[in-house]
C-alpha atoms as a PDB file:
ATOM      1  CA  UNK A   1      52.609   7.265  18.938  1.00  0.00           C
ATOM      2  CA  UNK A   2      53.076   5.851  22.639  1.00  0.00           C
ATOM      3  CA  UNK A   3      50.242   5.634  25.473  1.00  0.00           C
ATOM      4  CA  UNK A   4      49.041   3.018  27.876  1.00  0.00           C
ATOM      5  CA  UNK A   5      45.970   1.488  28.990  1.00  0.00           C
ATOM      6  CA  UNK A   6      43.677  -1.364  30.375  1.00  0.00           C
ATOM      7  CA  UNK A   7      44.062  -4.366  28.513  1.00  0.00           C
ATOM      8  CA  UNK A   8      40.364  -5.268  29.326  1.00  0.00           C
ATOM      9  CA  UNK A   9      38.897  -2.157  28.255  1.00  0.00           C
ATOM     10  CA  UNK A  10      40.661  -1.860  24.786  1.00  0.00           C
ATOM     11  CA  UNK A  11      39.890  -5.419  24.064  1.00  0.00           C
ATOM     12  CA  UNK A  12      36.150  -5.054  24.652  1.00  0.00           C
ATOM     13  CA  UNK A  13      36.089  -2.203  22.350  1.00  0.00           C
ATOM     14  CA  UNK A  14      38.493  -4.065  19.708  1.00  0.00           C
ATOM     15  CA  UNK A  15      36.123  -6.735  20.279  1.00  0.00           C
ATOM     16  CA  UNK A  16      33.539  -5.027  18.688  1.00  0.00           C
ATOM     17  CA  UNK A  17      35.270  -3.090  15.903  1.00  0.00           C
ATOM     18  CA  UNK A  18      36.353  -6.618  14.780  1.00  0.00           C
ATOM     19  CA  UNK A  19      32.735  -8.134  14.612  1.00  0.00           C
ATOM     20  CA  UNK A  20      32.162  -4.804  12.456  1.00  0.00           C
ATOM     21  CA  UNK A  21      34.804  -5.647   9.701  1.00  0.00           C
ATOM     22  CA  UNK A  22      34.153  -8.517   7.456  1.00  0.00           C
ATOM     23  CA  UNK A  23      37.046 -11.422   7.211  1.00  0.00           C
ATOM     24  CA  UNK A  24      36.279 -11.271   3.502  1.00  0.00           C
ATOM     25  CA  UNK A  25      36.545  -7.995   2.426  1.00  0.00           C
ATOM     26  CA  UNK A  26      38.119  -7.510  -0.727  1.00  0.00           C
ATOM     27  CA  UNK A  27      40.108  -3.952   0.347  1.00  0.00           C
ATOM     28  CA  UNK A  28      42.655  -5.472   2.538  1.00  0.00           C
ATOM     29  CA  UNK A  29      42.538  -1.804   4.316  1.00  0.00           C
ATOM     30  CA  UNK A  30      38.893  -3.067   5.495  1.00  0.00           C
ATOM     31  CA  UNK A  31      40.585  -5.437   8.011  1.00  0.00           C
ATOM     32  CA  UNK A  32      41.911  -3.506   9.618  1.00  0.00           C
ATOM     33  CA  UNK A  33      41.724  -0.712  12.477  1.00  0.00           C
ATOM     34  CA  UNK A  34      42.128   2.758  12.769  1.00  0.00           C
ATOM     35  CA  UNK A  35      43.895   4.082  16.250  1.00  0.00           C
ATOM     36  CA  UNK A  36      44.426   7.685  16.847  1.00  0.00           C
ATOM     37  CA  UNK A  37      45.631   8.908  20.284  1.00  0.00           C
ATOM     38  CA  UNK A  38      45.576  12.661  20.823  1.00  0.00           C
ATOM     39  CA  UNK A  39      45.361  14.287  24.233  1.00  0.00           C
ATOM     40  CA  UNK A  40      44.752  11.139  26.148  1.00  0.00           C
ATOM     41  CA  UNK A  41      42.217   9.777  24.396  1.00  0.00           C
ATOM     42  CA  UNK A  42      42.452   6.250  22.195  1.00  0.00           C
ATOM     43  CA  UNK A  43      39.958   6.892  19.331  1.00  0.00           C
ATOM     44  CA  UNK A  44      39.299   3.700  17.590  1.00  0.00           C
ATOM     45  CA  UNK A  45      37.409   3.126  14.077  1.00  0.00           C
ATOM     46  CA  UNK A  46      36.283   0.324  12.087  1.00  0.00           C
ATOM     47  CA  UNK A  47      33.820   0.024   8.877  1.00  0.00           C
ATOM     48  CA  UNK A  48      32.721  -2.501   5.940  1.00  0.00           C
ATOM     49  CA  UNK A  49      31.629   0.698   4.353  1.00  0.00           C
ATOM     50  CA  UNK A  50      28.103  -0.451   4.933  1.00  0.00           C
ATOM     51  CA  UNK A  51      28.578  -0.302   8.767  1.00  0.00           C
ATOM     52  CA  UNK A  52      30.847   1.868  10.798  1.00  0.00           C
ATOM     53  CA  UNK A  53      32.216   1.686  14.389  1.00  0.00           C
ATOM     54  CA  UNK A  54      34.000   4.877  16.118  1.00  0.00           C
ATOM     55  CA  UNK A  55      34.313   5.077  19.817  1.00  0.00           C
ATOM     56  CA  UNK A  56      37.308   6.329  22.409  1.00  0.00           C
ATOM     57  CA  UNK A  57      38.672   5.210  25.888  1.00  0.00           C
ATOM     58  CA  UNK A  58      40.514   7.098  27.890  1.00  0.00           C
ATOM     59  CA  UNK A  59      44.361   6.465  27.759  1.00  0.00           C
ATOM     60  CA  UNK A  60      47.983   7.098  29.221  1.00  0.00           C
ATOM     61  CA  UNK A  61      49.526   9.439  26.084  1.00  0.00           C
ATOM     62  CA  UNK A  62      53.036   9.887  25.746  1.00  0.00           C
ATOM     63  CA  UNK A  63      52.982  10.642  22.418  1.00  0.00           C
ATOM     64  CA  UNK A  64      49.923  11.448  20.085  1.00  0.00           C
ATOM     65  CA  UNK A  65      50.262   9.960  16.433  1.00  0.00           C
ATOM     66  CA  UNK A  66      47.957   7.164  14.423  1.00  0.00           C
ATOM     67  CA  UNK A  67      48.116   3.559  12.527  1.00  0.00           C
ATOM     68  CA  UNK A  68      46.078   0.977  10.968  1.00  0.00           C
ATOM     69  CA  UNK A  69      46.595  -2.460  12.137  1.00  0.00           C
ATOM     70  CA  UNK A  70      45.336  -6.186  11.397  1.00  0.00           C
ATOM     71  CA  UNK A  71      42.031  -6.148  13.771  1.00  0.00           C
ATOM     72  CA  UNK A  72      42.540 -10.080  13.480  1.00  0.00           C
ATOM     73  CA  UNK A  73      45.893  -9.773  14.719  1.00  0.00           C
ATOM     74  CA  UNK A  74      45.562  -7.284  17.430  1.00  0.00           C
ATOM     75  CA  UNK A  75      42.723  -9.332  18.944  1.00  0.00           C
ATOM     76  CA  UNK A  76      44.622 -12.105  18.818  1.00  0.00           C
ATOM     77  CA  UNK A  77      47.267 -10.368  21.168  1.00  0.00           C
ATOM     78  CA  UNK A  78      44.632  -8.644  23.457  1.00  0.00           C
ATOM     79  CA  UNK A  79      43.279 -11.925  24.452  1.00  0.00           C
ATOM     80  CA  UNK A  80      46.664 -13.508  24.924  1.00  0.00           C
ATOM     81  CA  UNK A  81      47.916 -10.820  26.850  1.00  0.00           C
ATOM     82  CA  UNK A  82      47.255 -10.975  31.209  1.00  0.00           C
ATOM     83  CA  UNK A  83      44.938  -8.738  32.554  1.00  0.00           C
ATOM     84  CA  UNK A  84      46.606  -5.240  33.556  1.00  0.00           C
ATOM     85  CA  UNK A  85      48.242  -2.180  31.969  1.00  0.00           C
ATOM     86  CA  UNK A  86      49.110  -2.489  28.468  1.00  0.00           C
ATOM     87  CA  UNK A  87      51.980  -0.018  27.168  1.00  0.00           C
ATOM     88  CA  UNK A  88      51.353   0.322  22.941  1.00  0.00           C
ATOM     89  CA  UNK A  89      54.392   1.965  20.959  1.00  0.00           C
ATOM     90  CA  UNK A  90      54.762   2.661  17.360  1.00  0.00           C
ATOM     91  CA  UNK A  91      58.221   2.625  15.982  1.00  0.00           C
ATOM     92  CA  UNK A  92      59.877   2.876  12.510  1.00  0.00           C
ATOM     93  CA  UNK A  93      56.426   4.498  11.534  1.00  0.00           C
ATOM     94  CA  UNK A  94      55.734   0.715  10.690  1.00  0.00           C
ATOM     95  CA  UNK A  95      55.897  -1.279  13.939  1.00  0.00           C
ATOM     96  CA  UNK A  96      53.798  -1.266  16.587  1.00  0.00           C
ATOM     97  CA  UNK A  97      54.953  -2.504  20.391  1.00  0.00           C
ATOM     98  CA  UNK A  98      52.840  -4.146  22.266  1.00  0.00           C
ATOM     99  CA  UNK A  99      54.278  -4.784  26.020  1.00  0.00           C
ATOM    100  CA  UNK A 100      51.999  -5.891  28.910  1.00  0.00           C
ATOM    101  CA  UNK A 101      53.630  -3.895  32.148  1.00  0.00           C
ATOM    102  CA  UNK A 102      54.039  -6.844  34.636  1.00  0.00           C
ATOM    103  CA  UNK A 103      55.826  -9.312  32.385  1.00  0.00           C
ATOM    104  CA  UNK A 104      58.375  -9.653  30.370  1.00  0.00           C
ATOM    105  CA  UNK A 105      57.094 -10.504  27.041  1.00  0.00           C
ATOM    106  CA  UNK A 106      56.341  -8.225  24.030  1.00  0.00           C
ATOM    107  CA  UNK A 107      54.377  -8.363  20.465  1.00  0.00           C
ATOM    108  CA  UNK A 108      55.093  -6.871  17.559  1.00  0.00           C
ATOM    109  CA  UNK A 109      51.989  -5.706  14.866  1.00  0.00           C
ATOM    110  CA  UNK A 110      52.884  -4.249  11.230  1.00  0.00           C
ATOM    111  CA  UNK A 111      51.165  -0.842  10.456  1.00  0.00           C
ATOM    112  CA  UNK A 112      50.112   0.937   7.621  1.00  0.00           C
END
């Protein structure tokens, strides 16, 4: 999975997924987010299993694959990161790469 995109636009829409999720959920799968890219589109999901969150914004695909990550971690990074292009890249089937375009800094998130 590869693409790129906004930083501001993904992080209002991880914004919300992560008000959606509870911090004490007792499924550690529950805290986290579901990201699917397929044919330039970011699909996003989120639930509590009481309350569920699904939306998509459009992306840069390279390559079309999905993950789960730590909401609470990747909002963490989204708000660190300077506003601009954002390029996201999972390797190892385990990492994701998270590399803001105009600097040169990167993150790395585990993935299930």
């Amino acid at each position: 999975m590869k693409f790129s995109c906004e930083k501001d636009i993904l992080l209002r829409e991880i914004s919300i997924a992560h008000e959606i999720i509870s911090s004490r959920n007792s499924l550690s799968i529950l805290s986290n987010v579901y990201l699917e890219v397929k044919e330039n589109n970011l699909f996003i999901k989120a639930t509590d299993l009481k309350v569920s969150f699904e939306t998509n914004i459009n992306v840069e695909a390279v390559l079309p694959g999905s993950i789960t990550v730590f909401c609470d971690k990747l909002l963490g990074v989204l708000r660190s990161l300077p506003p601009g292009k954002v390029e996201f890249e999972l390797k190892e089937n385990t990492l994701l790469y998270i590399k803001p375009l105009l600097k040169k800094i990167d993150f790395q998130l585990k993935s299930i």
